[in-house]
Protein backbone atom coordinates (compact mmCIF):
# COMPACT_ATOMS: atom_id res chain seq x y z
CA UNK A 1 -25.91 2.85 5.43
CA UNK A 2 -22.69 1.00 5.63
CA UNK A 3 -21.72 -1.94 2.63
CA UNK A 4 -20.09 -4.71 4.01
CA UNK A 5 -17.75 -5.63 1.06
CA UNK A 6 -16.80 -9.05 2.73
CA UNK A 7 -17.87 -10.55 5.46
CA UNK A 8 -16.17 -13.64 6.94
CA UNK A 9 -16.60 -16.54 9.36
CA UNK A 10 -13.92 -18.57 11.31
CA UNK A 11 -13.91 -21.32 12.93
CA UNK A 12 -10.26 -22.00 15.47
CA UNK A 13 -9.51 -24.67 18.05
CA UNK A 14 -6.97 -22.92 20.77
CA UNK A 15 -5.16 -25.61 22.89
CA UNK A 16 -5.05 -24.43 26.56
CA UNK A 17 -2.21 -26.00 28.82
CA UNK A 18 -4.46 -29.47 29.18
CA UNK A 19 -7.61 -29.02 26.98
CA UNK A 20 -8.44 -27.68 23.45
CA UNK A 21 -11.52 -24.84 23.54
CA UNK A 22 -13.28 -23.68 20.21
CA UNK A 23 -13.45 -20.76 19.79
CA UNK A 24 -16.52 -19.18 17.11
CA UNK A 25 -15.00 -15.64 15.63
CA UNK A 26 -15.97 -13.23 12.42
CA UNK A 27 -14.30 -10.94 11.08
CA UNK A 28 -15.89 -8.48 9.15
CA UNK A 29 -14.68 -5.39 6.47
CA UNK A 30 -17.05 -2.69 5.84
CA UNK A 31 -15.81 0.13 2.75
CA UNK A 32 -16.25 3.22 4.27
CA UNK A 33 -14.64 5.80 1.70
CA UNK A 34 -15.64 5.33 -0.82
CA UNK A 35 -18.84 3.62 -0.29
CA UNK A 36 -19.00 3.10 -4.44
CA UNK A 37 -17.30 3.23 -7.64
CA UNK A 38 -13.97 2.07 -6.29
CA UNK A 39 -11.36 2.11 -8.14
CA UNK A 40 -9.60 -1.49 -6.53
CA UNK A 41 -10.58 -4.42 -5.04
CA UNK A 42 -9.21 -7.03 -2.57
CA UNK A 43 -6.76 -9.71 -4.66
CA UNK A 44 -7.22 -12.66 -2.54
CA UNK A 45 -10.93 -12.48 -1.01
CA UNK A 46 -10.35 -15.00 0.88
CA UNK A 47 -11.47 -14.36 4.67
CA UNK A 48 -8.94 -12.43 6.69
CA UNK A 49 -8.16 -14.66 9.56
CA UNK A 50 -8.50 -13.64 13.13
CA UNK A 51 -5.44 -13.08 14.01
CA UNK A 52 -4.84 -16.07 16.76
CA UNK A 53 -2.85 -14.20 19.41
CA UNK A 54 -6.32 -12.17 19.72
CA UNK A 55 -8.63 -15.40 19.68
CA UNK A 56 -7.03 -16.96 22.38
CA UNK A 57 -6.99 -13.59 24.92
CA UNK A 58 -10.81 -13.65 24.12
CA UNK A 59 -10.12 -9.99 22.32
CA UNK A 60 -12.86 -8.39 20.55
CA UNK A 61 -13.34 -5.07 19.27
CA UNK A 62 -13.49 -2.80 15.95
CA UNK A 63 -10.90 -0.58 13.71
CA UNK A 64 -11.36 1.68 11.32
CA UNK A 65 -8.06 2.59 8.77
CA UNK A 66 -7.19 4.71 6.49
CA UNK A 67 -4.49 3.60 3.58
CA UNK A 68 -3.53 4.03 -0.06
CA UNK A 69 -3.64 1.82 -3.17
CA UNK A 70 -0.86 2.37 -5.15
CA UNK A 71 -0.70 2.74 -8.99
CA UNK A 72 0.66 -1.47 -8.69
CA UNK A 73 -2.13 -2.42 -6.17
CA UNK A 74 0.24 -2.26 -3.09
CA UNK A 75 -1.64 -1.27 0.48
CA UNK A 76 0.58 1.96 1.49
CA UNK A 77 0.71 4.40 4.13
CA UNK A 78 -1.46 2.96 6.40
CA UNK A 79 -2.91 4.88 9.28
CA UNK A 80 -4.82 3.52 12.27
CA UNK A 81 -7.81 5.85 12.84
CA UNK A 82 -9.40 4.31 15.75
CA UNK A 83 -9.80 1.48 17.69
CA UNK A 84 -11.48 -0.31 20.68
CA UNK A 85 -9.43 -1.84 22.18
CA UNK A 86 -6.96 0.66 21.17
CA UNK A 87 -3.17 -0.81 21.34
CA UNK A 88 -3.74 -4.60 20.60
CA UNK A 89 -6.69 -4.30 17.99
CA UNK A 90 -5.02 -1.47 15.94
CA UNK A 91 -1.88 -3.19 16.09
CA UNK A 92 -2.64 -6.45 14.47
CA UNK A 93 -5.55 -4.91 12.16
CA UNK A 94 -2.45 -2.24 10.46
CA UNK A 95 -0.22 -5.41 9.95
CA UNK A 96 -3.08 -7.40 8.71
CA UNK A 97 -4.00 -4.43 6.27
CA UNK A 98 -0.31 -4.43 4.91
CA UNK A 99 -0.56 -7.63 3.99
CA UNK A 100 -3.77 -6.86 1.55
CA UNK A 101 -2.61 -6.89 -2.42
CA UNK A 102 -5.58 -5.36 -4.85
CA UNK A 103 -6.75 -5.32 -8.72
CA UNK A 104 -8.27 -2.54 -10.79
CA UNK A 105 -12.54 -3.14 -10.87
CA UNK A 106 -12.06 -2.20 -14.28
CA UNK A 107 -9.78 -3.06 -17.26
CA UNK A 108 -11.07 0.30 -19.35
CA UNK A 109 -8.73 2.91 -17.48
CA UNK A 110 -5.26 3.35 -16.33
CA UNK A 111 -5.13 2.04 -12.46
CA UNK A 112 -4.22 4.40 -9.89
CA UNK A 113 -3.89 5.43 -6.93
CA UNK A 114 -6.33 5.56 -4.63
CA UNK A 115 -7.11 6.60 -0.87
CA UNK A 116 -9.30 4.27 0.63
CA UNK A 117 -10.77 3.82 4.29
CA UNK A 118 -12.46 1.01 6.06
CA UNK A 119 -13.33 -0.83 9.35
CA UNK A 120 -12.62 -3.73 10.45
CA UNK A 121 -14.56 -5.62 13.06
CA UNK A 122 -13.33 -8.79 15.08
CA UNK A 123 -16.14 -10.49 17.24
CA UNK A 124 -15.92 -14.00 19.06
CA UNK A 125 -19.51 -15.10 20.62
CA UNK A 126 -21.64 -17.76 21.15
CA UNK A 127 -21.29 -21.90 20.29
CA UNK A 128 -21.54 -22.06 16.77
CA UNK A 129 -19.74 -19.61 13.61
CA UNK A 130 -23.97 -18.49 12.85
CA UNK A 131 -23.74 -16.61 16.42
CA UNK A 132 -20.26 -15.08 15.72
CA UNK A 133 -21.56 -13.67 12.60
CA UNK A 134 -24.87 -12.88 14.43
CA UNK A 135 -22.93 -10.71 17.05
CA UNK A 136 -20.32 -9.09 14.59
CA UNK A 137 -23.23 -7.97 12.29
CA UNK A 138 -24.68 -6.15 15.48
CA UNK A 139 -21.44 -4.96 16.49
CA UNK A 140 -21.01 -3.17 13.33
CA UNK A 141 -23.48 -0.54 14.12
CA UNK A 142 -22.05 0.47 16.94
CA UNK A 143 -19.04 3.37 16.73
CA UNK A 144 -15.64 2.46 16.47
CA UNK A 145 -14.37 4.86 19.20
């Protein structure tokens, strides 16, 4: 069974040439290795944001990655798995991932490093942010592939 470690909820307005359109979207990050007694955690947990240039082309879709936590908490060598779709989604989700700064889950032992991978899901459905989550949680039992 998968642990969602965070699971987020956005709400964007995208102007079109002559109207505005909501748009619902969720993003949602599931650990995947390891599942338990990590080693770091996310710095800022606030909600990753949907990266816009994906909202407004109505892209959806999933990615898993595979990085390293560095002795300092930096997100290193990240690698791009899989993703559907592949170029666009696995593009922004690796830049997004980059971005990520982490602190030790515990203040008994000496950080370091660690090799961590998760997935990423990005889903935009329905009239309200309730559906959005409602369809991401689905689409995270689906393979990423």
């Amino acid at each position: 069974m998968k642990i969602l470690s965070l699971m987020t909820v956005a709400f964007m307005t995208v102007s079109a040439s002559s109207s505005a359109k909501n748009i619902y979207a969720d993003v949602q990050v599931t650990d995947l290795k390891p599942k338990t007694n990590a080693m770091w955690k996310r710095k800022n947990l606030n909600t990753p944001k949907y990266p816009i240039e994906l909202a407004s082309s109505g892209i959806r879709g999933c990615a898993v990655l595979s990085f390293e936590i560095s002795a300092s908490g930096k997100t290193e060598s990240v690698e791009v798995i899989s993703s559907v779709p592949k170029k666009k989604l696995g593009k922004s989700s690796r830049k997004m991932l980059q971005k990520w700064h982490w602190t030790p889950t515990s203040t008994l032992t000496e950080p370091a490093a660690e090799k961590r991978t998760l997935r990423l899901d990005f889903c935009i459905d329905g009239d309200s942010t309730e559906q959005a989550e409602e369809a991401c949680k689905q689409q995270t039992l689906i393979s990423c592939k």
